[in-house]
ModelCIF file with pLDDT and N, C-alpha, C, O atoms, coordinates in Angstrom:
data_MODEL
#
_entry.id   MODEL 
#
_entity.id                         1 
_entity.type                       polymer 
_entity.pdbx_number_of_molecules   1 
#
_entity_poly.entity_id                      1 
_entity_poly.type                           'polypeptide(L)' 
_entity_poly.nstd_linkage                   no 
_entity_poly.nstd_monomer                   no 
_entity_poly.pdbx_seq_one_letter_code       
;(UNK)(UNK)(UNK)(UNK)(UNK)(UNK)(UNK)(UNK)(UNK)(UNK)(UNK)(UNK)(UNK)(UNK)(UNK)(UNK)
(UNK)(UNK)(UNK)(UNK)(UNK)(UNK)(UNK)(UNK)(UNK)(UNK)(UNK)(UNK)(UNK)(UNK)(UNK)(UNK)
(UNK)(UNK)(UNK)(UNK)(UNK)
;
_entity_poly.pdbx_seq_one_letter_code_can   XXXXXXXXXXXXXXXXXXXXXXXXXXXXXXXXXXXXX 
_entity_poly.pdbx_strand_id                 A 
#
loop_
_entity_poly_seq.entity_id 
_entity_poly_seq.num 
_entity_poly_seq.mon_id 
_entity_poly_seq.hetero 
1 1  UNK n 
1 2  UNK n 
1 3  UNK n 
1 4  UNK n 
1 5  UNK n 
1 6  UNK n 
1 7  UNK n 
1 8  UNK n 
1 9  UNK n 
1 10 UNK n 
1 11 UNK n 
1 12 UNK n 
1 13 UNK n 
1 14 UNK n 
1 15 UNK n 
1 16 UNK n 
1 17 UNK n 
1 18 UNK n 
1 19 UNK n 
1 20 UNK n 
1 21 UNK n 
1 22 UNK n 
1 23 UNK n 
1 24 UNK n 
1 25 UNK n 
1 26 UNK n 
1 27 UNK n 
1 28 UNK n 
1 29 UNK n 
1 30 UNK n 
1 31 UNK n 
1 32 UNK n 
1 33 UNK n 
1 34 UNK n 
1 35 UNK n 
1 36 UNK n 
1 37 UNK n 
#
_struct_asym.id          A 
_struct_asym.entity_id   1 
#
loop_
_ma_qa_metric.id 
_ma_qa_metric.mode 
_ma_qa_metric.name 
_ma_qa_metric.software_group_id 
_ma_qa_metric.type 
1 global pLDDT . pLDDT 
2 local  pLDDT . pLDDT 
#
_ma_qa_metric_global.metric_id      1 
_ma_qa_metric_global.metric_value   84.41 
_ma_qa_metric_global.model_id       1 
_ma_qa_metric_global.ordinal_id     1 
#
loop_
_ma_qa_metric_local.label_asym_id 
_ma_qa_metric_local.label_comp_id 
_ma_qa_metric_local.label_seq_id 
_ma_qa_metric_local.metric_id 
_ma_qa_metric_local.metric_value 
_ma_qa_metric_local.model_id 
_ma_qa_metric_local.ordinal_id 
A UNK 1  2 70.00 1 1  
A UNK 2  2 71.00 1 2  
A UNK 3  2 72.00 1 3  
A UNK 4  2 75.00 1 4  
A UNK 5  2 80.00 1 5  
A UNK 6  2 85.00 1 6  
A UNK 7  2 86.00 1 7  
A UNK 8  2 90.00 1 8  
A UNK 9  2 90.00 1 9  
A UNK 10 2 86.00 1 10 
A UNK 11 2 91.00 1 11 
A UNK 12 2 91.00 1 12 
A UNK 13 2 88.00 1 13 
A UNK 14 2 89.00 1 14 
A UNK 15 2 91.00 1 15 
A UNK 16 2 92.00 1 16 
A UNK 17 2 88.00 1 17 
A UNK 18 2 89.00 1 18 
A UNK 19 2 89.00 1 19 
A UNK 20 2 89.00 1 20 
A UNK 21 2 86.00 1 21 
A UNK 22 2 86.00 1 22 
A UNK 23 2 86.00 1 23 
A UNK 24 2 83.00 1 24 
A UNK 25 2 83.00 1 25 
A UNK 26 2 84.00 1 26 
A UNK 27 2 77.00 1 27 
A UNK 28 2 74.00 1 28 
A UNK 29 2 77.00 1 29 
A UNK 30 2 76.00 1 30 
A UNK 31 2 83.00 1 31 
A UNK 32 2 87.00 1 32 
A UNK 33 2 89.00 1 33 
A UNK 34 2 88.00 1 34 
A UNK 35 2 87.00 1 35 
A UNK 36 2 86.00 1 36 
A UNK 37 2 89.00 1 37 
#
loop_
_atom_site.group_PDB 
_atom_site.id 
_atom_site.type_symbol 
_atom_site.label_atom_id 
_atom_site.label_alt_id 
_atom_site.label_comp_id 
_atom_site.label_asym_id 
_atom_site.label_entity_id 
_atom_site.label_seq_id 
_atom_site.pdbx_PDB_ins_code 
_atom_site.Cartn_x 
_atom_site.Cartn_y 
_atom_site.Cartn_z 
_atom_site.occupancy 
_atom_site.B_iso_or_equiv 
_atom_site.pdbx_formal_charge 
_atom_site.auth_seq_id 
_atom_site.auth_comp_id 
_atom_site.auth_asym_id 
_atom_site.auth_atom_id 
_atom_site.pdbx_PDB_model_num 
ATOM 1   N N  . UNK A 1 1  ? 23.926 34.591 -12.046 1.00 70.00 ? 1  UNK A N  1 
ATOM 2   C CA . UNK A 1 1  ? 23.730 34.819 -13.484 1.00 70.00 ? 1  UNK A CA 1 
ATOM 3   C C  . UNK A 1 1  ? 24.782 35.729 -14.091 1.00 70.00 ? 1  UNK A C  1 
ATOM 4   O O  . UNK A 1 1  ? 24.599 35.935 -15.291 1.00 70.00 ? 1  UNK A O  1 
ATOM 5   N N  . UNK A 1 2  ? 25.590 36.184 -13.680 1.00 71.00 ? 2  UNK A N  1 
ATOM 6   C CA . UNK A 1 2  ? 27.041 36.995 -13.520 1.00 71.00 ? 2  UNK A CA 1 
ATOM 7   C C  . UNK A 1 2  ? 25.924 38.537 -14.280 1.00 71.00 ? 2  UNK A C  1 
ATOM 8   O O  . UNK A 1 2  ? 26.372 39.250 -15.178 1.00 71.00 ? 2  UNK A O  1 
ATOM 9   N N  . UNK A 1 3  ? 24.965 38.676 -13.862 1.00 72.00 ? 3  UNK A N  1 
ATOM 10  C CA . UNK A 1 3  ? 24.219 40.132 -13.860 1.00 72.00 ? 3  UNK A CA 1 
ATOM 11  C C  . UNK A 1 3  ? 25.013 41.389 -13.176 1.00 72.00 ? 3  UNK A C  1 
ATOM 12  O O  . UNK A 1 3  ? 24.735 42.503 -13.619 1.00 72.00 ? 3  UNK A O  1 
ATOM 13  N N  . UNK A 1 4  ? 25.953 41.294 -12.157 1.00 75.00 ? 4  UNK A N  1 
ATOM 14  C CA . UNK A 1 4  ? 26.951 42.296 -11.824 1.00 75.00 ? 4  UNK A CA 1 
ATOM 15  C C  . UNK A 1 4  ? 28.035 42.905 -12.516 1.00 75.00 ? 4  UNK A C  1 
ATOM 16  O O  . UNK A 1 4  ? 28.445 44.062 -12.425 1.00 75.00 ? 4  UNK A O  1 
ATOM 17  N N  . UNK A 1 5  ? 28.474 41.890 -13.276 1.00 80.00 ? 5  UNK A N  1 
ATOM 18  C CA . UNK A 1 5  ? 29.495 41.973 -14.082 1.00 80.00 ? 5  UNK A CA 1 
ATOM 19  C C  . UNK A 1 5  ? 29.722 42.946 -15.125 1.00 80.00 ? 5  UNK A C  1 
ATOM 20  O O  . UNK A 1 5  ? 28.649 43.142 -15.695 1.00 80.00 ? 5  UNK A O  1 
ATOM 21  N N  . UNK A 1 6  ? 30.589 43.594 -15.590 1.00 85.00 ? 6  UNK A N  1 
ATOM 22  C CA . UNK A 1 6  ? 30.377 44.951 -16.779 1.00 85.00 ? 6  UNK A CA 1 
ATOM 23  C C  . UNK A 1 6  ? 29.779 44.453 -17.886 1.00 85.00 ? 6  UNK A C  1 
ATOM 24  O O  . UNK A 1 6  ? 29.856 43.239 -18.075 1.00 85.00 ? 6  UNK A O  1 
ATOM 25  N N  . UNK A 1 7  ? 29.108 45.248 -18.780 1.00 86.00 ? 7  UNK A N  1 
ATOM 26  C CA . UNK A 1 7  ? 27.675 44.777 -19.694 1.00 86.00 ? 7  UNK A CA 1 
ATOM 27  C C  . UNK A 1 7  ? 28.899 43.921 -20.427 1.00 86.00 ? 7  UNK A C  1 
ATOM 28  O O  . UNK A 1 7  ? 28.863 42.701 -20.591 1.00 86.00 ? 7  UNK A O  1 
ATOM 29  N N  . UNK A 1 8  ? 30.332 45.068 -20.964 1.00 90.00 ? 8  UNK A N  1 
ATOM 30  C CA . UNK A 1 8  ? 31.210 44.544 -21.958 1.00 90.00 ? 8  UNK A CA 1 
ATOM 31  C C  . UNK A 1 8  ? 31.847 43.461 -22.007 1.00 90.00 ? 8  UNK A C  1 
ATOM 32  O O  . UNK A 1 8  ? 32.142 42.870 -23.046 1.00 90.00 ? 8  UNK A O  1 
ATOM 33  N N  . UNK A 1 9  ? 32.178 43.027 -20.599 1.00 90.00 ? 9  UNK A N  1 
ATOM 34  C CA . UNK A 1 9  ? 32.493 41.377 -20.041 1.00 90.00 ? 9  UNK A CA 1 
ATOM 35  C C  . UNK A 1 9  ? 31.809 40.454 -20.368 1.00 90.00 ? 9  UNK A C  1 
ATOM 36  O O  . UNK A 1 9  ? 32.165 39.466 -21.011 1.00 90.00 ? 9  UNK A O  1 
ATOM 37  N N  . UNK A 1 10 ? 29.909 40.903 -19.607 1.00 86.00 ? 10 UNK A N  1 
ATOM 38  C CA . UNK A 1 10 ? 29.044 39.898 -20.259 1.00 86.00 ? 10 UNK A CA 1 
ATOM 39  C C  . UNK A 1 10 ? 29.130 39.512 -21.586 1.00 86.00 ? 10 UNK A C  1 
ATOM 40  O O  . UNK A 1 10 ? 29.193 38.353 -21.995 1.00 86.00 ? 10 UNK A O  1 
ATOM 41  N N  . UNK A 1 11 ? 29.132 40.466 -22.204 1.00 91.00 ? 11 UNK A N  1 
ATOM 42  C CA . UNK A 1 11 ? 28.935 40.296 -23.804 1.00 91.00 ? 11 UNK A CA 1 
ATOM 43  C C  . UNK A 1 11 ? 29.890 39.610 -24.088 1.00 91.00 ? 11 UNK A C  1 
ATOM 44  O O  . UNK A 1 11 ? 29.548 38.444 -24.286 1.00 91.00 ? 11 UNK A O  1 
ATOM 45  N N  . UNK A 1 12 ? 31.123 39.817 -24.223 1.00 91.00 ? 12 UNK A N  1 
ATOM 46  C CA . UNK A 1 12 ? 32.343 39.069 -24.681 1.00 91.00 ? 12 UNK A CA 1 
ATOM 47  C C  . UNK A 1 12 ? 32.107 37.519 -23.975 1.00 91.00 ? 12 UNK A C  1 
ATOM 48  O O  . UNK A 1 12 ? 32.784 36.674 -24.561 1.00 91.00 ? 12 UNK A O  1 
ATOM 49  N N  . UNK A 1 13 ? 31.441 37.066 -23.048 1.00 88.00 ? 13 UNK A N  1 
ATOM 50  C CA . UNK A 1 13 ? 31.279 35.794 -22.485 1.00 88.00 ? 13 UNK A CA 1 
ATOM 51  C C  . UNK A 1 13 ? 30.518 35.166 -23.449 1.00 88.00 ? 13 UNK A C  1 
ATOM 52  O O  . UNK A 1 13 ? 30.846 34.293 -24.253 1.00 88.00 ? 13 UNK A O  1 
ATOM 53  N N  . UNK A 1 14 ? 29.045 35.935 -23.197 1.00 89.00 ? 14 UNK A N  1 
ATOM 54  C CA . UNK A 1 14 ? 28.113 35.237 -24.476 1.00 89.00 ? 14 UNK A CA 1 
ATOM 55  C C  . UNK A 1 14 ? 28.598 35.140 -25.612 1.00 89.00 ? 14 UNK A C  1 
ATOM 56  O O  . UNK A 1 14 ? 28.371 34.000 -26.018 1.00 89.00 ? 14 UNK A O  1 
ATOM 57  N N  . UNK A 1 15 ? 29.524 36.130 -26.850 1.00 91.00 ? 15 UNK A N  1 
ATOM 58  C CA . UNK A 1 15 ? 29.848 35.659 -27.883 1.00 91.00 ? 15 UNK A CA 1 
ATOM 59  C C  . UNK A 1 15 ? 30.598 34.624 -27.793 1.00 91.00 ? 15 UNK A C  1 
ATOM 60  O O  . UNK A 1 15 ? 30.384 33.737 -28.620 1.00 91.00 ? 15 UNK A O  1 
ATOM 61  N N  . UNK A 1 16 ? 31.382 34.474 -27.069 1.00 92.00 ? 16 UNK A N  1 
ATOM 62  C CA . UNK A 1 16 ? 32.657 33.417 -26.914 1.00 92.00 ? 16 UNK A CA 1 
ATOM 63  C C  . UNK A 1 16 ? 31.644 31.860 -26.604 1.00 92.00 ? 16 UNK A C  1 
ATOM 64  O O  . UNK A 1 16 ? 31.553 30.861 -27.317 1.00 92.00 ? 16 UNK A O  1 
ATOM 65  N N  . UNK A 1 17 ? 31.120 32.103 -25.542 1.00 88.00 ? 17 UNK A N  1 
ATOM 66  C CA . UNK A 1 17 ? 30.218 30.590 -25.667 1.00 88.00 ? 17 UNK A CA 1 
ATOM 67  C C  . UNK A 1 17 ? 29.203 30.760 -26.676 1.00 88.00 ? 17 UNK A C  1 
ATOM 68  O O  . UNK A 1 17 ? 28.789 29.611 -26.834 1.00 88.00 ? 17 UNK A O  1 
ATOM 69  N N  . UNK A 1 18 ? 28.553 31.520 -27.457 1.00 89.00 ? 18 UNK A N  1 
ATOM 70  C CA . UNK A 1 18 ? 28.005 30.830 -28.743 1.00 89.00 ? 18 UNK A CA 1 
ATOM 71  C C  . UNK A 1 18 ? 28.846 30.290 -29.655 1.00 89.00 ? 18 UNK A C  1 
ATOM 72  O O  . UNK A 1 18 ? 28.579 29.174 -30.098 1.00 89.00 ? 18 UNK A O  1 
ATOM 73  N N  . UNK A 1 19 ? 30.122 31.056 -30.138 1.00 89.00 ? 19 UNK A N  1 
ATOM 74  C CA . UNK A 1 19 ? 31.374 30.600 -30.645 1.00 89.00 ? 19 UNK A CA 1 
ATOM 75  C C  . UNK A 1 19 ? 31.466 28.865 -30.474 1.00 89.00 ? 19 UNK A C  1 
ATOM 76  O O  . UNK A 1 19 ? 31.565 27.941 -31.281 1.00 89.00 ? 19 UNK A O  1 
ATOM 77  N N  . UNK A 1 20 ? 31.393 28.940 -29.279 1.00 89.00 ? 20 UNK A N  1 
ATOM 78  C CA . UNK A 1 20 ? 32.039 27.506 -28.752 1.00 89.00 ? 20 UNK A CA 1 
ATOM 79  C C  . UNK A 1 20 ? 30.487 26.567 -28.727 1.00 89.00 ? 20 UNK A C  1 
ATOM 80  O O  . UNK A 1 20 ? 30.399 25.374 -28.437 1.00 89.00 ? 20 UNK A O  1 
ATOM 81  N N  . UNK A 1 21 ? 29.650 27.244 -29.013 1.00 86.00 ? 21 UNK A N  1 
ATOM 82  C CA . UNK A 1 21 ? 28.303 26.255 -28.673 1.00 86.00 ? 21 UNK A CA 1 
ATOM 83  C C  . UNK A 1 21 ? 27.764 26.260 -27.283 1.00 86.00 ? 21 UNK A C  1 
ATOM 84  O O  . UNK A 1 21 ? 26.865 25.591 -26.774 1.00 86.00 ? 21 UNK A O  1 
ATOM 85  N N  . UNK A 1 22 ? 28.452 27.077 -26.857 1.00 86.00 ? 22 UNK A N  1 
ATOM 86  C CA . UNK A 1 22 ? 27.464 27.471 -25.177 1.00 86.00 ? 22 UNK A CA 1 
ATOM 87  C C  . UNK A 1 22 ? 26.438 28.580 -24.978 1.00 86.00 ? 22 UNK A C  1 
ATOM 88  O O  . UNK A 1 22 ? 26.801 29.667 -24.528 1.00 86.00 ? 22 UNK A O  1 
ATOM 89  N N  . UNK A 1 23 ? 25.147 28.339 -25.305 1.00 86.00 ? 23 UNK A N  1 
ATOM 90  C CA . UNK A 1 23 ? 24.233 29.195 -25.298 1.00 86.00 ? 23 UNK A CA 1 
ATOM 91  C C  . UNK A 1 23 ? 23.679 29.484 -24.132 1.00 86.00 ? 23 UNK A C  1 
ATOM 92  O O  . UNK A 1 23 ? 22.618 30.101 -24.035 1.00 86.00 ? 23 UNK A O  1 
ATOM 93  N N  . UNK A 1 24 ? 24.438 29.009 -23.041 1.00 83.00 ? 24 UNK A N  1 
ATOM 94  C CA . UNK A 1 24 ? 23.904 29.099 -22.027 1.00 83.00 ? 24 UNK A CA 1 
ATOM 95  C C  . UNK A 1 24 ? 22.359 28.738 -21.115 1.00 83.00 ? 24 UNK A C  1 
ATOM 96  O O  . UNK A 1 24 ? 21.521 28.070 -21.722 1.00 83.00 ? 24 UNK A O  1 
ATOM 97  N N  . UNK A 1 25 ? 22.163 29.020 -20.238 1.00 83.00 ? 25 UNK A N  1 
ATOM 98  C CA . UNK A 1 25 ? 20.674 28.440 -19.523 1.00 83.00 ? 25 UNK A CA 1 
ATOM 99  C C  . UNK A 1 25 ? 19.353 29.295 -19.507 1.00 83.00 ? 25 UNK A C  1 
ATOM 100 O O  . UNK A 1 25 ? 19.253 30.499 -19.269 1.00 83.00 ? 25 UNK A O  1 
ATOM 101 N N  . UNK A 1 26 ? 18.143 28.191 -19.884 1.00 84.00 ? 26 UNK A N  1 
ATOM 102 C CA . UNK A 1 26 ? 16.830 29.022 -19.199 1.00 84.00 ? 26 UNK A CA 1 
ATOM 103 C C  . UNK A 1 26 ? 16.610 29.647 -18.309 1.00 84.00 ? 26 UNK A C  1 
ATOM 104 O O  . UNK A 1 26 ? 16.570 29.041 -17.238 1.00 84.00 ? 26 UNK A O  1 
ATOM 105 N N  . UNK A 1 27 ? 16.433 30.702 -18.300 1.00 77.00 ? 27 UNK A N  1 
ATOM 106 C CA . UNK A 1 27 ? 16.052 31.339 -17.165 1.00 77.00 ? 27 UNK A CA 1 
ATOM 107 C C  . UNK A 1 27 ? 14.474 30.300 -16.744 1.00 77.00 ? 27 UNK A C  1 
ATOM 108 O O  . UNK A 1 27 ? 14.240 29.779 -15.653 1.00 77.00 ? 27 UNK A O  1 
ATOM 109 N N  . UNK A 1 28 ? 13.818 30.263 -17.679 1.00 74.00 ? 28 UNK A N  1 
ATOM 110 C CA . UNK A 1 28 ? 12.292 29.527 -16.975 1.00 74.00 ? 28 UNK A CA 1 
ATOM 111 C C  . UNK A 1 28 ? 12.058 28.150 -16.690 1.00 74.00 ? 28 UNK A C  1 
ATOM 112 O O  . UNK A 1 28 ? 11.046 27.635 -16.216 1.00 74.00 ? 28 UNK A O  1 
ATOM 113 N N  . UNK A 1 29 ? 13.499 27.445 -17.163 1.00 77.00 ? 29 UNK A N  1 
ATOM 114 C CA . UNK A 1 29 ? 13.283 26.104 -17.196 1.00 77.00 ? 29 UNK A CA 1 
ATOM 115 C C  . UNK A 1 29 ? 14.527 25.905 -16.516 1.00 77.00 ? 29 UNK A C  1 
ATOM 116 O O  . UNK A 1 29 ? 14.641 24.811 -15.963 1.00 77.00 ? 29 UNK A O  1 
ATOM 117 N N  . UNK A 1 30 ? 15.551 26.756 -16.420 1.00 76.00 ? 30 UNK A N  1 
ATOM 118 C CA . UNK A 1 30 ? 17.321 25.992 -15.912 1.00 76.00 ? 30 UNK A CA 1 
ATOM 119 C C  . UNK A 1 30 ? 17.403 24.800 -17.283 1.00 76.00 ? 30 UNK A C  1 
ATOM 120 O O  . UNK A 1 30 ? 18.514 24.271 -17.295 1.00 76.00 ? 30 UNK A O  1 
ATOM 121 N N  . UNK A 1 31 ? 16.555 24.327 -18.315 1.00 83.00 ? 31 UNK A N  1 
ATOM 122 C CA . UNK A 1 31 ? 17.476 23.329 -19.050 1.00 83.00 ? 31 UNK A CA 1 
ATOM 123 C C  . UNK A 1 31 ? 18.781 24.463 -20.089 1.00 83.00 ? 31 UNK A C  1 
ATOM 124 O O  . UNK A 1 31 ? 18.623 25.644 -20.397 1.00 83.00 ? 31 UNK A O  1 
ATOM 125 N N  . UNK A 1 32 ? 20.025 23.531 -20.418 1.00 87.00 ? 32 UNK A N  1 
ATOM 126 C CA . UNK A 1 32 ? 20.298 23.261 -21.371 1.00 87.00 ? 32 UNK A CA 1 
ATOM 127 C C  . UNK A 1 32 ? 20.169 24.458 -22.330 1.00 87.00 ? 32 UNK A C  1 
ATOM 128 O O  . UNK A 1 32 ? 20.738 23.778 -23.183 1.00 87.00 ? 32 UNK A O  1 
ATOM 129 N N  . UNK A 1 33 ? 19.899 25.829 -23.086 1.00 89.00 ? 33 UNK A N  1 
ATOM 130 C CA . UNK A 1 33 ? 19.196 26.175 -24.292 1.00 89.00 ? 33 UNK A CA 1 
ATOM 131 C C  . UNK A 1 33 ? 19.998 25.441 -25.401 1.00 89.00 ? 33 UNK A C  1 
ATOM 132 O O  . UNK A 1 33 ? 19.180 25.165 -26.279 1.00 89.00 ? 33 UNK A O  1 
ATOM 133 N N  . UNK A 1 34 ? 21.796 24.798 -25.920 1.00 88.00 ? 34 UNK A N  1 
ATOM 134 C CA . UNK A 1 34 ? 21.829 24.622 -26.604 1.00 88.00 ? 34 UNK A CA 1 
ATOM 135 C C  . UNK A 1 34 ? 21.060 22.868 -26.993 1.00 88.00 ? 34 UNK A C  1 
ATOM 136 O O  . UNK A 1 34 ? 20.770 22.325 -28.059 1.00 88.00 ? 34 UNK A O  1 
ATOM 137 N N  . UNK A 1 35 ? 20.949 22.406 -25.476 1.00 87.00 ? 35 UNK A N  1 
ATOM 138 C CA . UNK A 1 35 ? 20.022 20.737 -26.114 1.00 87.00 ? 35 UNK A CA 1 
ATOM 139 C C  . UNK A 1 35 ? 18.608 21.307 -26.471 1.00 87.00 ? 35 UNK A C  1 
ATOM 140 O O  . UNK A 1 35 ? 17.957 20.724 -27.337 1.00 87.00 ? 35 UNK A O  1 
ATOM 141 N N  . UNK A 1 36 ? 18.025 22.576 -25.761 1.00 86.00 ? 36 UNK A N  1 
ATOM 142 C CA . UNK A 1 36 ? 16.599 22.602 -26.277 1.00 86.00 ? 36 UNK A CA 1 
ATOM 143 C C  . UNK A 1 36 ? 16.455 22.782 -27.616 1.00 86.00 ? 36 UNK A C  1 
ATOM 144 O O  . UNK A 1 36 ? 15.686 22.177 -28.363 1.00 86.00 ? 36 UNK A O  1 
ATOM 145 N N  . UNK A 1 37 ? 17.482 23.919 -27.973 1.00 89.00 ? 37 UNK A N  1 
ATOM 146 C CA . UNK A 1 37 ? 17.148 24.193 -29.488 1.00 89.00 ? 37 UNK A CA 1 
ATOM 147 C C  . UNK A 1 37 ? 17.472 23.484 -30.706 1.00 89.00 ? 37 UNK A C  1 
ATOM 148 O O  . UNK A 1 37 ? 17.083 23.914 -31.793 1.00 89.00 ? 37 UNK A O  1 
#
């Protein structure tokens, strides 16, 4: 889940894939979140 990684890395990942439309995965389901939502 790259949970090791520096918080500031993470973050800059997640903005960059919402940017791009990558919202990344369920934790409770593994689907998809940008096909769920």
């Amino acid at each position: 889940l790259g949970l090791n990684e520096p918080i500031l890395w993470r973050y800059g990942h997640w903005l960059l894939g919402f940017a791009t439309g990558d919202l990344g995965v369920s934790l409770s389901n593994g689907q998809d979140i940008a096909k769920s939502v």
